[in-house]
Protein backbone atom coordinates (compact mmCIF):
# COMPACT_ATOMS: atom_id res chain seq x y z
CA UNK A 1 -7.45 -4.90 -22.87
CA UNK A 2 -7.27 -1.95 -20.47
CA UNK A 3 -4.07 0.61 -21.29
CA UNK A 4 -3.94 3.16 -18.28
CA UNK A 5 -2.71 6.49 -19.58
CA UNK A 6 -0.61 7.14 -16.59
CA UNK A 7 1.46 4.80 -14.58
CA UNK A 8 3.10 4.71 -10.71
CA UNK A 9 4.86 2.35 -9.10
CA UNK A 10 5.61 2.80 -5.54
CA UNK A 11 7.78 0.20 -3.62
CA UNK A 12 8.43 -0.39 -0.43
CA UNK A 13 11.76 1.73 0.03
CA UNK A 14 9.64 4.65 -1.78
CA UNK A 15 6.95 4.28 1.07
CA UNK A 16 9.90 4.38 3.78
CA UNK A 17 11.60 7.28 2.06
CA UNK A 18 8.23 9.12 2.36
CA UNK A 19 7.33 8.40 6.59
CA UNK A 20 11.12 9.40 7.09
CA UNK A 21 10.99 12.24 5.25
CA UNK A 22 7.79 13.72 7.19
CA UNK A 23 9.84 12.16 10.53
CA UNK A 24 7.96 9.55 11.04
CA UNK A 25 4.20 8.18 11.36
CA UNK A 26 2.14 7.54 14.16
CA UNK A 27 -0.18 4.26 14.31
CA UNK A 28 -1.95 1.98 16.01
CA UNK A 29 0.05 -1.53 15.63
CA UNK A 30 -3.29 -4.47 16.06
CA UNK A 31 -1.13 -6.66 17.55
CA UNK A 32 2.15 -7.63 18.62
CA UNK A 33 4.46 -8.50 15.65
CA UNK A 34 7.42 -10.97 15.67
CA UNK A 35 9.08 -12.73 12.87
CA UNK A 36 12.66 -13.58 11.36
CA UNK A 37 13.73 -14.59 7.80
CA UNK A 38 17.08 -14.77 7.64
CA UNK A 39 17.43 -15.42 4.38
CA UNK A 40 16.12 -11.88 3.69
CA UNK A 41 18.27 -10.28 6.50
CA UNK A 42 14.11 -9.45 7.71
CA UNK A 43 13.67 -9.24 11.70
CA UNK A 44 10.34 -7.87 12.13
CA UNK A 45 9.79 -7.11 16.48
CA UNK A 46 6.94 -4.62 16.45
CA UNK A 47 4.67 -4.17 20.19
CA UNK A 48 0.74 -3.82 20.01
CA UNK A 49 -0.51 -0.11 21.05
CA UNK A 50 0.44 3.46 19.09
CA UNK A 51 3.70 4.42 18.30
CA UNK A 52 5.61 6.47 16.07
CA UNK A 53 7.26 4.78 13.26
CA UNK A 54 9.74 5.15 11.37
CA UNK A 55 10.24 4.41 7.59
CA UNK A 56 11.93 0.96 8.35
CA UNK A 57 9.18 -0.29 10.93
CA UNK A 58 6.65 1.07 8.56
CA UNK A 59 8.12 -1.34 6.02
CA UNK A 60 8.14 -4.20 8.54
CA UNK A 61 4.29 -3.48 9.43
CA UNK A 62 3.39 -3.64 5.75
CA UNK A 63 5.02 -6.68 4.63
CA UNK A 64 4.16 -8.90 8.31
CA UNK A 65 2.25 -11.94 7.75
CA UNK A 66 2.17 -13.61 10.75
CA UNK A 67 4.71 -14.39 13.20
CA UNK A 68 7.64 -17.19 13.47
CA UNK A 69 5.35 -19.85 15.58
CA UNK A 70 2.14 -18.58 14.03
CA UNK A 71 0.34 -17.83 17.11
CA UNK A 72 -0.82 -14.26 15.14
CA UNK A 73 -1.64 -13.69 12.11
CA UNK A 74 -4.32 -11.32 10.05
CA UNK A 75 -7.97 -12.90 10.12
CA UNK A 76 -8.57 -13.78 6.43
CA UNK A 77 -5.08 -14.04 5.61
CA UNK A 78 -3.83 -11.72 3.28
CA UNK A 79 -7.65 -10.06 2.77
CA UNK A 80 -6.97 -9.12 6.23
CA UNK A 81 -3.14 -7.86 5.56
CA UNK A 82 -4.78 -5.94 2.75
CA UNK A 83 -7.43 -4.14 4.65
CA UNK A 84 -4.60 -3.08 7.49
CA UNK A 85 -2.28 -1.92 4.96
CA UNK A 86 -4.93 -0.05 3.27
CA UNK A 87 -6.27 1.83 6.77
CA UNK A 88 -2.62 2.78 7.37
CA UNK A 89 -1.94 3.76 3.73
CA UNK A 90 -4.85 6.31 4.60
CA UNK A 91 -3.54 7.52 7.66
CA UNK A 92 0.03 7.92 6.83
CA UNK A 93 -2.19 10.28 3.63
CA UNK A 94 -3.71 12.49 6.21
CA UNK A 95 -0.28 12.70 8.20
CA UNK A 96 1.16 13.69 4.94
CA UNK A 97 -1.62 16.05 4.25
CA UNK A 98 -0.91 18.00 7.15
CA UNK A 99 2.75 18.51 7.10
CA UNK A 100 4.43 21.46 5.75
CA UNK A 101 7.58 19.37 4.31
CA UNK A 102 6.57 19.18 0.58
CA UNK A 103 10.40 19.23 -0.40
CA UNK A 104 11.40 16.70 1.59
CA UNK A 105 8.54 14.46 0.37
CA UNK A 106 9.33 15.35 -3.10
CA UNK A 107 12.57 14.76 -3.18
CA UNK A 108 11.23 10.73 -1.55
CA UNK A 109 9.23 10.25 -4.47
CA UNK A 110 11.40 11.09 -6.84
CA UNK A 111 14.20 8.97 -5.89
CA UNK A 112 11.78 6.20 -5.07
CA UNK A 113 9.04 6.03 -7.42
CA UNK A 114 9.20 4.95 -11.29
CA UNK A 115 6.58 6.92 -13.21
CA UNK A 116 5.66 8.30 -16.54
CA UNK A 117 4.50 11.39 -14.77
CA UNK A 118 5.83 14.76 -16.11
CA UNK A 119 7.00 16.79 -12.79
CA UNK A 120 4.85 19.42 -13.69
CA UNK A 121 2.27 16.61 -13.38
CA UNK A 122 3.05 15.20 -10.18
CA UNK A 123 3.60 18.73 -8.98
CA UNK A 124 -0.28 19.67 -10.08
CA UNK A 125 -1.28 16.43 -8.29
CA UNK A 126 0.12 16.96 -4.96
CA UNK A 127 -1.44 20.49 -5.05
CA UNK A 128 -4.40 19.09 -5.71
CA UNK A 129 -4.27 16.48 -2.86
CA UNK A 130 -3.39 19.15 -0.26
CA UNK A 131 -7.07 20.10 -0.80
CA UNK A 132 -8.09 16.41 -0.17
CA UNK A 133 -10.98 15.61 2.55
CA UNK A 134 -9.23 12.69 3.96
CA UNK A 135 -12.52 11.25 5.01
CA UNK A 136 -13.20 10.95 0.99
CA UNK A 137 -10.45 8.50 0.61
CA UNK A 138 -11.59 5.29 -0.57
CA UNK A 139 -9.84 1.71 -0.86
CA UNK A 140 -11.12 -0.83 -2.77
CA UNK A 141 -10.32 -4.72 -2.82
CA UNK A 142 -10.21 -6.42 -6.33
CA UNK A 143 -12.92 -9.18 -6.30
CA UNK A 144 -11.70 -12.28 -6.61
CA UNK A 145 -9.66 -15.86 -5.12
CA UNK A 146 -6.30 -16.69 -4.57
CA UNK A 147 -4.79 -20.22 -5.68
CA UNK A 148 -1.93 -22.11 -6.25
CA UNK A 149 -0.62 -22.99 -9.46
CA UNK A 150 2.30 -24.42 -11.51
CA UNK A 151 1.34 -21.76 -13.95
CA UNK A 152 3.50 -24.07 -16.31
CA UNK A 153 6.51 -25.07 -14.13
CA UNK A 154 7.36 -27.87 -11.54
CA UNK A 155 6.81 -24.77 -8.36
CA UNK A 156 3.60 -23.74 -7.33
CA UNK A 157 3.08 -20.25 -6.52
CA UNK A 158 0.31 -18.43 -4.97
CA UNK A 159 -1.59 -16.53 -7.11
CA UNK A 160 -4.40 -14.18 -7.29
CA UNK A 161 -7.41 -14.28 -9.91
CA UNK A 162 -9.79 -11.46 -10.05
CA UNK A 163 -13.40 -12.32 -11.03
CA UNK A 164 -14.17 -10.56 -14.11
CA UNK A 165 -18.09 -9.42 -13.86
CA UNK A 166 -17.35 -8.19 -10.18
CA UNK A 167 -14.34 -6.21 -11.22
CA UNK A 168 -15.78 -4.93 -14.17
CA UNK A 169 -19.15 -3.38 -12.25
CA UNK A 170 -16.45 -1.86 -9.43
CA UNK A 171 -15.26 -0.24 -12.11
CA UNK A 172 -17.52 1.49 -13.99
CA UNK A 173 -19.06 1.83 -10.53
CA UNK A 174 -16.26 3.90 -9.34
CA UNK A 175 -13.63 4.54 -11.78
CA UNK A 176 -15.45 5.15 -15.13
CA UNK A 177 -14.54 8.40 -16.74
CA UNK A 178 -16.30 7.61 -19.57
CA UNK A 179 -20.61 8.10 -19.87
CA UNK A 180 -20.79 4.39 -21.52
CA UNK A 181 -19.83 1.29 -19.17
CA UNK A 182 -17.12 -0.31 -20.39
């Protein structure tokens, strides 16, 4: 029952467009990173340790699961791939944050990100975030389980389900404008 005022989507070509256009991130990869789906054209060959990536390994990081023979993968499954992606979503902020190549980076959301934003908006927003404490940054995981389902036809797919009480204290504990809980 929840209409947001403001919407951004952000995929994963809007997220490369972004690291190349500040040339590149630095990060520590957990682990060593292999895996192939053809059927995709995906070939993901990433080494454990820091490096500096680019847009397209930055894409391969995010969307790894484990690797061809499953001898790695995240603890906790995808809670795990959600708390990486998060702790390099904040880093690649503070990299951003410190660069000096705000056209560049415009011009990577613009082409890359579906909004109903007003560029005066988005403008006012980035302003603001150069004035961002990066240590205030804060990630939150929606409460709840994943499942399969049919949801109605003969495939199962994986699914997530939040759990309604948790979800609603998170947010009035943290995202409530409003005096009143909701």
């Amino acid at each position: 029952g929840f209409q947001p005022d403001k919407y951004v989507i952000v995929n994963f070509d809007g997220i490369a467009a972004i690291v190349d256009a500040i040339g590149g991130v630095d990060y520590e990869i957990p682990f060593r990173m292999q895996y192939d789906d053809p059927s995709q054209d995906l070939h993901i060959d990433l080494y454990a340790g820091m490096q500096h990536l680019t847009g397209e390994q930055v894409v391969h990081f995010l969307r790894w699961r484990h690797n061809n023979d499953y001898s790695m993968q995240y603890p906790n499954g995808d809670e795990g791939r959600v708390a990486t992606q998060q702790d390099f979503l904040k880093e690649l902020a503070r990299q951003v944050l410190q660069i000096s190549k705000i056209p560049a980076i415009a011009d990577a959301v613009f082409k890359n990100v579906k909004t109903d934003l007003t560029a005066g908006e988005l403008l006012w927003m980035g302003m603001q975030a150069l004035q961002i404490n990066n240590g205030s940054i804060r990630f939150f995981t929606l409460p709840g389980y994943g499942a399969m389902s049919t949801a109605g036809t003969s495939t199962a797919f994986s699914f997530f389900f939040p759990y309604y009480q948790e979800t609603l204290d998170l947010v009035n504990q943290y995202f409530n404008p409003y005096e009143e809980e909701i």
